[in-house]
PDB file of N, CA and C in Angstrom:
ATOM      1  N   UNK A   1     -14.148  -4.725  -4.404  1.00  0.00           N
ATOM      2  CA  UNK A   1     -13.273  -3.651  -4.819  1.00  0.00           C
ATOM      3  C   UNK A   1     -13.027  -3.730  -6.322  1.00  0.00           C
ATOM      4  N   UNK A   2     -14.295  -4.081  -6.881  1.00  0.00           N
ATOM      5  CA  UNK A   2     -13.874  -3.817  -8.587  1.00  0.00           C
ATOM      6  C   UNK A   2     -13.476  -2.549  -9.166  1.00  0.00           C
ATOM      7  N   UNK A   3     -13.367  -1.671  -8.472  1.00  0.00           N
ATOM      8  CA  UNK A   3     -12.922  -0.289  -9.258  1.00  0.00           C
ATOM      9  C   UNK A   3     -11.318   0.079  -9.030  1.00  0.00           C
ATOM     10  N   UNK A   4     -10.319  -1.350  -8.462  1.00  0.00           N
ATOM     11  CA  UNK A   4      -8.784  -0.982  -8.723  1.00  0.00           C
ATOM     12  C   UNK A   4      -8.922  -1.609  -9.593  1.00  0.00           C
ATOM     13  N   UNK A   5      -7.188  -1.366  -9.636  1.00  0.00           N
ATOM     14  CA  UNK A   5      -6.711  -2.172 -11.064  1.00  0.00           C
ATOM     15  C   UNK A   5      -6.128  -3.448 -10.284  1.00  0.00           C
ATOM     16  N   UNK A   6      -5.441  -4.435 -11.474  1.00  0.00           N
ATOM     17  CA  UNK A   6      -5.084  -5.781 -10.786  1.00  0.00           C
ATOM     18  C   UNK A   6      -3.617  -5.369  -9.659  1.00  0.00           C
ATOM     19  N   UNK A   7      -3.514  -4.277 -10.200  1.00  0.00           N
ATOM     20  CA  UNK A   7      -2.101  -4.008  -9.668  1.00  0.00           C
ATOM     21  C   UNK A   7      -2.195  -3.499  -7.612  1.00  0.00           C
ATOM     22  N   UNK A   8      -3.579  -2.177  -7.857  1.00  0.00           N
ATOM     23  CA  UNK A   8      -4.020  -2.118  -6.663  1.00  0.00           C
ATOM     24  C   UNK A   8      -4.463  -2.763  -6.269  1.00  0.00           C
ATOM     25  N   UNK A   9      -5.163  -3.935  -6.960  1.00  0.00           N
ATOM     26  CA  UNK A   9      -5.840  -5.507  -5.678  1.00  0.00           C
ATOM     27  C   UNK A   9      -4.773  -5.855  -5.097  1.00  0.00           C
ATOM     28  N   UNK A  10      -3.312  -6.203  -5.794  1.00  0.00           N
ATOM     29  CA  UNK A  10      -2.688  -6.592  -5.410  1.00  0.00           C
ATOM     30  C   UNK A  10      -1.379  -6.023  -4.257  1.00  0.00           C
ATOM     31  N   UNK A  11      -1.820  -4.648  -4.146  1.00  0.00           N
ATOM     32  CA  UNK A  11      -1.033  -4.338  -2.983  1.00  0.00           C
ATOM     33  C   UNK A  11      -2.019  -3.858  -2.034  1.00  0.00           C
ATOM     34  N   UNK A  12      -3.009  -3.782  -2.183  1.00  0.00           N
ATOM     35  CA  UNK A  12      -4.103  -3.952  -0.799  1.00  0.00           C
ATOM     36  C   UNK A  12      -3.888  -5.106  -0.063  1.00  0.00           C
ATOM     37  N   UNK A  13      -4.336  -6.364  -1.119  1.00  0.00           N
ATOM     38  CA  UNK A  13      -4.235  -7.275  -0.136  1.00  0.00           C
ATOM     39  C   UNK A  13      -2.523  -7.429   0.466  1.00  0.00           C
ATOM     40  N   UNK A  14      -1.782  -7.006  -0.011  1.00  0.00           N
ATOM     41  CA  UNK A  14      -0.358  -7.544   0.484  1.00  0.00           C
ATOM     42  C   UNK A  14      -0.286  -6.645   1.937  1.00  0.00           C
ATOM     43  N   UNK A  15      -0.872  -5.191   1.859  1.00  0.00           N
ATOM     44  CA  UNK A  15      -0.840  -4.169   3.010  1.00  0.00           C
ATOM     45  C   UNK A  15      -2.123  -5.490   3.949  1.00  0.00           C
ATOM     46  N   UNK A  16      -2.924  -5.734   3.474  1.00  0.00           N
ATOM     47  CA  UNK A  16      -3.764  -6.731   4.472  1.00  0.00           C
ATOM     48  C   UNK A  16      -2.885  -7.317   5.342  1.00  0.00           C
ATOM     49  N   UNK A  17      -2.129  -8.680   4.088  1.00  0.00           N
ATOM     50  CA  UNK A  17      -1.330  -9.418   5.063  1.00  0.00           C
ATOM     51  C   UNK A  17       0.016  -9.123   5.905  1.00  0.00           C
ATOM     52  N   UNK A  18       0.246  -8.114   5.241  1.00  0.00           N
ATOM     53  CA  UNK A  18       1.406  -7.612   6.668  1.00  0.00           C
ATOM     54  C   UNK A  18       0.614  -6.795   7.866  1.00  0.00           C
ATOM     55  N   UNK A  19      -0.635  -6.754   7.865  1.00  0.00           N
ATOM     56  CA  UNK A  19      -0.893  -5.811   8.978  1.00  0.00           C
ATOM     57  C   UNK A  19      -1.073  -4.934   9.173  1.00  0.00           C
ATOM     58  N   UNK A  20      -1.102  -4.181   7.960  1.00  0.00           N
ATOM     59  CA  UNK A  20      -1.191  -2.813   8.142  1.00  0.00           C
ATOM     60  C   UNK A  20      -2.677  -1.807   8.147  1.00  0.00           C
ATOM     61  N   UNK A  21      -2.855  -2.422   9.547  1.00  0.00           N
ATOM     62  CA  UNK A  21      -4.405  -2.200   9.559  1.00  0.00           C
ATOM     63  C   UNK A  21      -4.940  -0.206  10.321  1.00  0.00           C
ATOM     64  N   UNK A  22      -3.536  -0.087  10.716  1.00  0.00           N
ATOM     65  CA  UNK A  22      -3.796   0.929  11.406  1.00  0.00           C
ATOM     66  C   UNK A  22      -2.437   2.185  11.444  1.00  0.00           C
ATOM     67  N   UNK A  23      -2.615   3.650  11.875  1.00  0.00           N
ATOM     68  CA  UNK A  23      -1.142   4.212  12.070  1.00  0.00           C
ATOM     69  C   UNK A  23       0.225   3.374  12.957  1.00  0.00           C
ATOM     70  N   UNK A  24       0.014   2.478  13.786  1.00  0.00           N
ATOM     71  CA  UNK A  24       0.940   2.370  14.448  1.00  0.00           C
ATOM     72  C   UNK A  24       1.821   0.621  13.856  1.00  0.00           C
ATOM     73  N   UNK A  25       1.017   0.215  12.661  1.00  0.00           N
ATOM     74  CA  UNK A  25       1.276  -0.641  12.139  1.00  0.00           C
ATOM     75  C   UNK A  25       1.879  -0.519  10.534  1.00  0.00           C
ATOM     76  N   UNK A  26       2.663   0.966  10.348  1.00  0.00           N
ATOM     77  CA  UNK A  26       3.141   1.063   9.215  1.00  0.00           C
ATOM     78  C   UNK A  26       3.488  -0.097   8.175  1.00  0.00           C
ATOM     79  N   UNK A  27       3.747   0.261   6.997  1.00  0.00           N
ATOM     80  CA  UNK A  27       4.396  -0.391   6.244  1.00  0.00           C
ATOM     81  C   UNK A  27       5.284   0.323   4.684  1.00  0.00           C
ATOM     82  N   UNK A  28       6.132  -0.018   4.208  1.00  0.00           N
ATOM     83  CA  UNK A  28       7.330   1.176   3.764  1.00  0.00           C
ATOM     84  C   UNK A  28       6.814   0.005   1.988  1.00  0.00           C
ATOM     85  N   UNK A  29       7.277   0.738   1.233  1.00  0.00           N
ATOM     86  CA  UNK A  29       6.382   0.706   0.091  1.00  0.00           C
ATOM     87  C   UNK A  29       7.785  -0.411  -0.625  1.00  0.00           C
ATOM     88  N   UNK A  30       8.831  -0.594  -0.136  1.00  0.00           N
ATOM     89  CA  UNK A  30       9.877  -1.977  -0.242  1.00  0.00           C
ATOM     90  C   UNK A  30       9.020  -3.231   0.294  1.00  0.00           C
ATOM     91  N   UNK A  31       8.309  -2.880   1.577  1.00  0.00           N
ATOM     92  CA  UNK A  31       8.099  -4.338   2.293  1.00  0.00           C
ATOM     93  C   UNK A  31       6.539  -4.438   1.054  1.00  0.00           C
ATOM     94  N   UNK A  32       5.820  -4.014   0.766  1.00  0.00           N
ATOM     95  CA  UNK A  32       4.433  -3.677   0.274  1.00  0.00           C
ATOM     96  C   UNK A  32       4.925  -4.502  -1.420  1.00  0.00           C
ATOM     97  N   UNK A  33       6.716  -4.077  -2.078  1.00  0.00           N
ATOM     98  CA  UNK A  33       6.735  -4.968  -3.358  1.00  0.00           C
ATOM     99  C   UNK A  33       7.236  -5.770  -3.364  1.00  0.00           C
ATOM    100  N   UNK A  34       7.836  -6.331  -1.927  1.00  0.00           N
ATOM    101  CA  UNK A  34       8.563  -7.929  -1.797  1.00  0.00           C
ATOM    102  C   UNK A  34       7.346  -8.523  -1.824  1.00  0.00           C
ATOM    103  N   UNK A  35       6.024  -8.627  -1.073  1.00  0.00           N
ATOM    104  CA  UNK A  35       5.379  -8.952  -0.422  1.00  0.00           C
ATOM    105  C   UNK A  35       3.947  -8.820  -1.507  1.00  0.00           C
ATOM    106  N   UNK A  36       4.058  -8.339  -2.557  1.00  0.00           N
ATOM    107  CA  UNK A  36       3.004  -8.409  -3.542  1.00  0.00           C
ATOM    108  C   UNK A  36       3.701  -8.733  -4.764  1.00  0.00           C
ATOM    109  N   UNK A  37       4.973  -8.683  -5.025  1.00  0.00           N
ATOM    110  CA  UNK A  37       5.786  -9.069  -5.460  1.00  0.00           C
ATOM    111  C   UNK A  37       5.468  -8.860  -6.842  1.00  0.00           C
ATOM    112  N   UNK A  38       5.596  -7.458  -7.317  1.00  0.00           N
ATOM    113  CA  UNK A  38       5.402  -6.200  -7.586  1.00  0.00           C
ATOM    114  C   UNK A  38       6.763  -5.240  -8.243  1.00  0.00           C
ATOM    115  N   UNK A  39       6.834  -5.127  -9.787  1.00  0.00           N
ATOM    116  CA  UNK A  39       8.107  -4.104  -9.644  1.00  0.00           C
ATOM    117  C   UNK A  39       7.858  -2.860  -8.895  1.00  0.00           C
ATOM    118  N   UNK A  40       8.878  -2.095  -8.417  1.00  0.00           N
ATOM    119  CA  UNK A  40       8.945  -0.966  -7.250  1.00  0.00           C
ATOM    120  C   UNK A  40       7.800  -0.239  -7.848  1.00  0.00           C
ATOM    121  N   UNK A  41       7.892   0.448  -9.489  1.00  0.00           N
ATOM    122  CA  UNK A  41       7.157   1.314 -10.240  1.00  0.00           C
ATOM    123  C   UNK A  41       5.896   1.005 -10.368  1.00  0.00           C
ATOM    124  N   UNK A  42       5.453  -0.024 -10.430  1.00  0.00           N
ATOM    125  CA  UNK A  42       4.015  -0.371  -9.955  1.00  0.00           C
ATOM    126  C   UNK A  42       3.434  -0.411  -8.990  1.00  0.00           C
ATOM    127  N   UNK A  43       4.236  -0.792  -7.580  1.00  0.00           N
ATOM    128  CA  UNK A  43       3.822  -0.781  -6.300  1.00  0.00           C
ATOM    129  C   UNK A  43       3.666   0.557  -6.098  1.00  0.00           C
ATOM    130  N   UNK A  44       4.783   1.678  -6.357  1.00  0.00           N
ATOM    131  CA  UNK A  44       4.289   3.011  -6.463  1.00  0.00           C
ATOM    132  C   UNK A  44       2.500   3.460  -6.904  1.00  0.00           C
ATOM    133  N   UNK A  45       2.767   3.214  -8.267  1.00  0.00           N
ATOM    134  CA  UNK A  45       1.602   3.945  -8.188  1.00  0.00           C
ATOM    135  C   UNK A  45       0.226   2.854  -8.230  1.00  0.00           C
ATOM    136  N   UNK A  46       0.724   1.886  -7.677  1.00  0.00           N
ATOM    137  CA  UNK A  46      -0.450   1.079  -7.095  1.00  0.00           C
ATOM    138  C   UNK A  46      -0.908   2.045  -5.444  1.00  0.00           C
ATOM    139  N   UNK A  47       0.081   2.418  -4.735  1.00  0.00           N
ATOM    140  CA  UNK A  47       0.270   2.196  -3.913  1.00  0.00           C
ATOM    141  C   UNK A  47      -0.718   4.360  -4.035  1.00  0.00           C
ATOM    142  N   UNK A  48       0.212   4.567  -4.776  1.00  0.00           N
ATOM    143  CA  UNK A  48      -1.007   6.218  -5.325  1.00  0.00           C
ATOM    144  C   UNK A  48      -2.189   5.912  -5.367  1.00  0.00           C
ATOM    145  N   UNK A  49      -2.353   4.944  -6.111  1.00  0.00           N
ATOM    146  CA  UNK A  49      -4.077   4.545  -6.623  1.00  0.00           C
ATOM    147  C   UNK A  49      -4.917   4.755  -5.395  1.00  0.00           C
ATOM    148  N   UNK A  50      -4.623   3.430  -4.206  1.00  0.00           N
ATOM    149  CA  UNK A  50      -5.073   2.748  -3.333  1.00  0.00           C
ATOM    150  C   UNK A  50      -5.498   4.537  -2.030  1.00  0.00           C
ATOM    151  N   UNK A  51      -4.311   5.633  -2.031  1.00  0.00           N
ATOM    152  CA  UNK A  51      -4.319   6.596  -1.786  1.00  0.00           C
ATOM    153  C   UNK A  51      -5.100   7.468  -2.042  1.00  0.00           C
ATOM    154  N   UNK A  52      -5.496   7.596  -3.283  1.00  0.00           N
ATOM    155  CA  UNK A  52      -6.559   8.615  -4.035  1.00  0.00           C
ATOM    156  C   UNK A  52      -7.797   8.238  -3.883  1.00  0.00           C
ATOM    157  N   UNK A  53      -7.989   6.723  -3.658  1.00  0.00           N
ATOM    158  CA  UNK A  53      -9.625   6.303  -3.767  1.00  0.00           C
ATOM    159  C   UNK A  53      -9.572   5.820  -2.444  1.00  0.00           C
ATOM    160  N   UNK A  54      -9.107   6.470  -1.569  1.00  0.00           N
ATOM    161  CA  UNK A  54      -9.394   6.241  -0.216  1.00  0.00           C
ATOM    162  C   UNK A  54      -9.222   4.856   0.411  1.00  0.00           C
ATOM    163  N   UNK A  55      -8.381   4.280   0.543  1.00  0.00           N
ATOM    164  CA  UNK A  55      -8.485   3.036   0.564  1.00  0.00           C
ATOM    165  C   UNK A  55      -7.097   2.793   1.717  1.00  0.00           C
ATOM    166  N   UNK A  56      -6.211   3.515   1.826  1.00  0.00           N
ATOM    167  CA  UNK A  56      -5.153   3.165   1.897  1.00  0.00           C
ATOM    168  C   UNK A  56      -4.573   4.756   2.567  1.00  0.00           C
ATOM    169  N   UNK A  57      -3.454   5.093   3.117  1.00  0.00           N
ATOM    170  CA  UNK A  57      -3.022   6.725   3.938  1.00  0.00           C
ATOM    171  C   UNK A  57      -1.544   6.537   4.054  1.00  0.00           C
ATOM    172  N   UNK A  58      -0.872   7.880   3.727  1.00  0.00           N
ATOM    173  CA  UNK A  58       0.343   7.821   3.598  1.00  0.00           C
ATOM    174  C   UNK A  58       0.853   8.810   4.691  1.00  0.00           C
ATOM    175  N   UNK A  59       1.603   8.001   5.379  1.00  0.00           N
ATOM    176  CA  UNK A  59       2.433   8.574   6.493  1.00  0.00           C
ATOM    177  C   UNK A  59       3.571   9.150   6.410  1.00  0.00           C
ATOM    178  N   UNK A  60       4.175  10.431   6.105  1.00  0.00           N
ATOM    179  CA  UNK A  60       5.612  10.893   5.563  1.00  0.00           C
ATOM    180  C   UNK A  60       6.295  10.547   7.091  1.00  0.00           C
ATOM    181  N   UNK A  61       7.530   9.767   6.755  1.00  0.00           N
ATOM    182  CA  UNK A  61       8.173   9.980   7.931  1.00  0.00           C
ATOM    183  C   UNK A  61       9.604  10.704   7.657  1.00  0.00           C
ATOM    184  N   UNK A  62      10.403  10.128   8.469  1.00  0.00           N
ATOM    185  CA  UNK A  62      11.845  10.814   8.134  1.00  0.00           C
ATOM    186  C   UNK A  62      12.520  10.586   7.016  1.00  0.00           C
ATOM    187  N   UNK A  63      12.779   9.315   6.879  1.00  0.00           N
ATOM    188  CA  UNK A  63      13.453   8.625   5.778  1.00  0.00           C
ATOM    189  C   UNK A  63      12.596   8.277   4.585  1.00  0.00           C
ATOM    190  N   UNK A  64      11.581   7.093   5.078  1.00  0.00           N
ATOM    191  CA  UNK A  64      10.405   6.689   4.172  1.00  0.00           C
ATOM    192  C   UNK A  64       9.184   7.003   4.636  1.00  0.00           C
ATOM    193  N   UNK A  65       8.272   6.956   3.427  1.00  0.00           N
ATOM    194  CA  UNK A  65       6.690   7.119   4.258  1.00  0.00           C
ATOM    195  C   UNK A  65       6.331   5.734   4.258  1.00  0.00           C
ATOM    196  N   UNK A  66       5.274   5.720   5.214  1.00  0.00           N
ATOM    197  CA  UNK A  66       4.790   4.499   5.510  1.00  0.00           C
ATOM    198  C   UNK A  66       3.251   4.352   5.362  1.00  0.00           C
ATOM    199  N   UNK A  67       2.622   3.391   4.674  1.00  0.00           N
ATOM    200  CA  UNK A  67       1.728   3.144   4.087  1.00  0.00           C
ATOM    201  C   UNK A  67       0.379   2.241   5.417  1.00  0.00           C
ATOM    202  N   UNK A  68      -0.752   2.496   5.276  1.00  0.00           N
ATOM    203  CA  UNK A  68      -1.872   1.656   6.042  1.00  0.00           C
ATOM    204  C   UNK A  68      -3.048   1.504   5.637  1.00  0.00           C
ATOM    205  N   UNK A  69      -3.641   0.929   5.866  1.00  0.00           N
ATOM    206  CA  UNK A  69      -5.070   0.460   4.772  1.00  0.00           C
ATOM    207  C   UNK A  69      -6.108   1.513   5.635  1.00  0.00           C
ATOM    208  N   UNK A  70      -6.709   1.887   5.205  1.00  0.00           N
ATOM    209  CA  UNK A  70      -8.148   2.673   5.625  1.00  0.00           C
ATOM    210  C   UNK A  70      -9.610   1.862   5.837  1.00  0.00           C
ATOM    211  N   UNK A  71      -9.886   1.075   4.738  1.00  0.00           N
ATOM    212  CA  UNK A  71     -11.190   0.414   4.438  1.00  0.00           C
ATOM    213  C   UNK A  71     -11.055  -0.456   4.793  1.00  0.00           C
TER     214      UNK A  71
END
């Protein structure tokens, strides 16, 4: 995956290790910058990046959307 930045390596793999391999295994873009440990504003648009280049799918829910890896 040389075409993220260090910022999207780093919340891919963090969506890796929580699991978030599929829709029913969400993950909310708080647990994604404890867990890559990440200011919020980077996990954001890390978290855009990972979205745009297909990598990653954003689930709008009620409150928060919830994030899952694709690739």
């Amino acid at each position: 995956m040389a075409e993220l930045t260090p910022a999207g390596q780093r919340a891919y793999d963090a969506l890796k290790k929580l699991g978030a391999t599929n829709p029913d295994a969400l993950r909310t873009a708080d647990d994604i910058t404890r867990t890559a440990r990440l200011p919020k504003g980077m996990t954001n648009n890390a978290l855009m990046e990972l979205v745009a280049k297909g990598y990653a799918r954003r689930v709008a829910r009620q409150k928060t959307a919830g994030y899952y890896i694709m690739k």
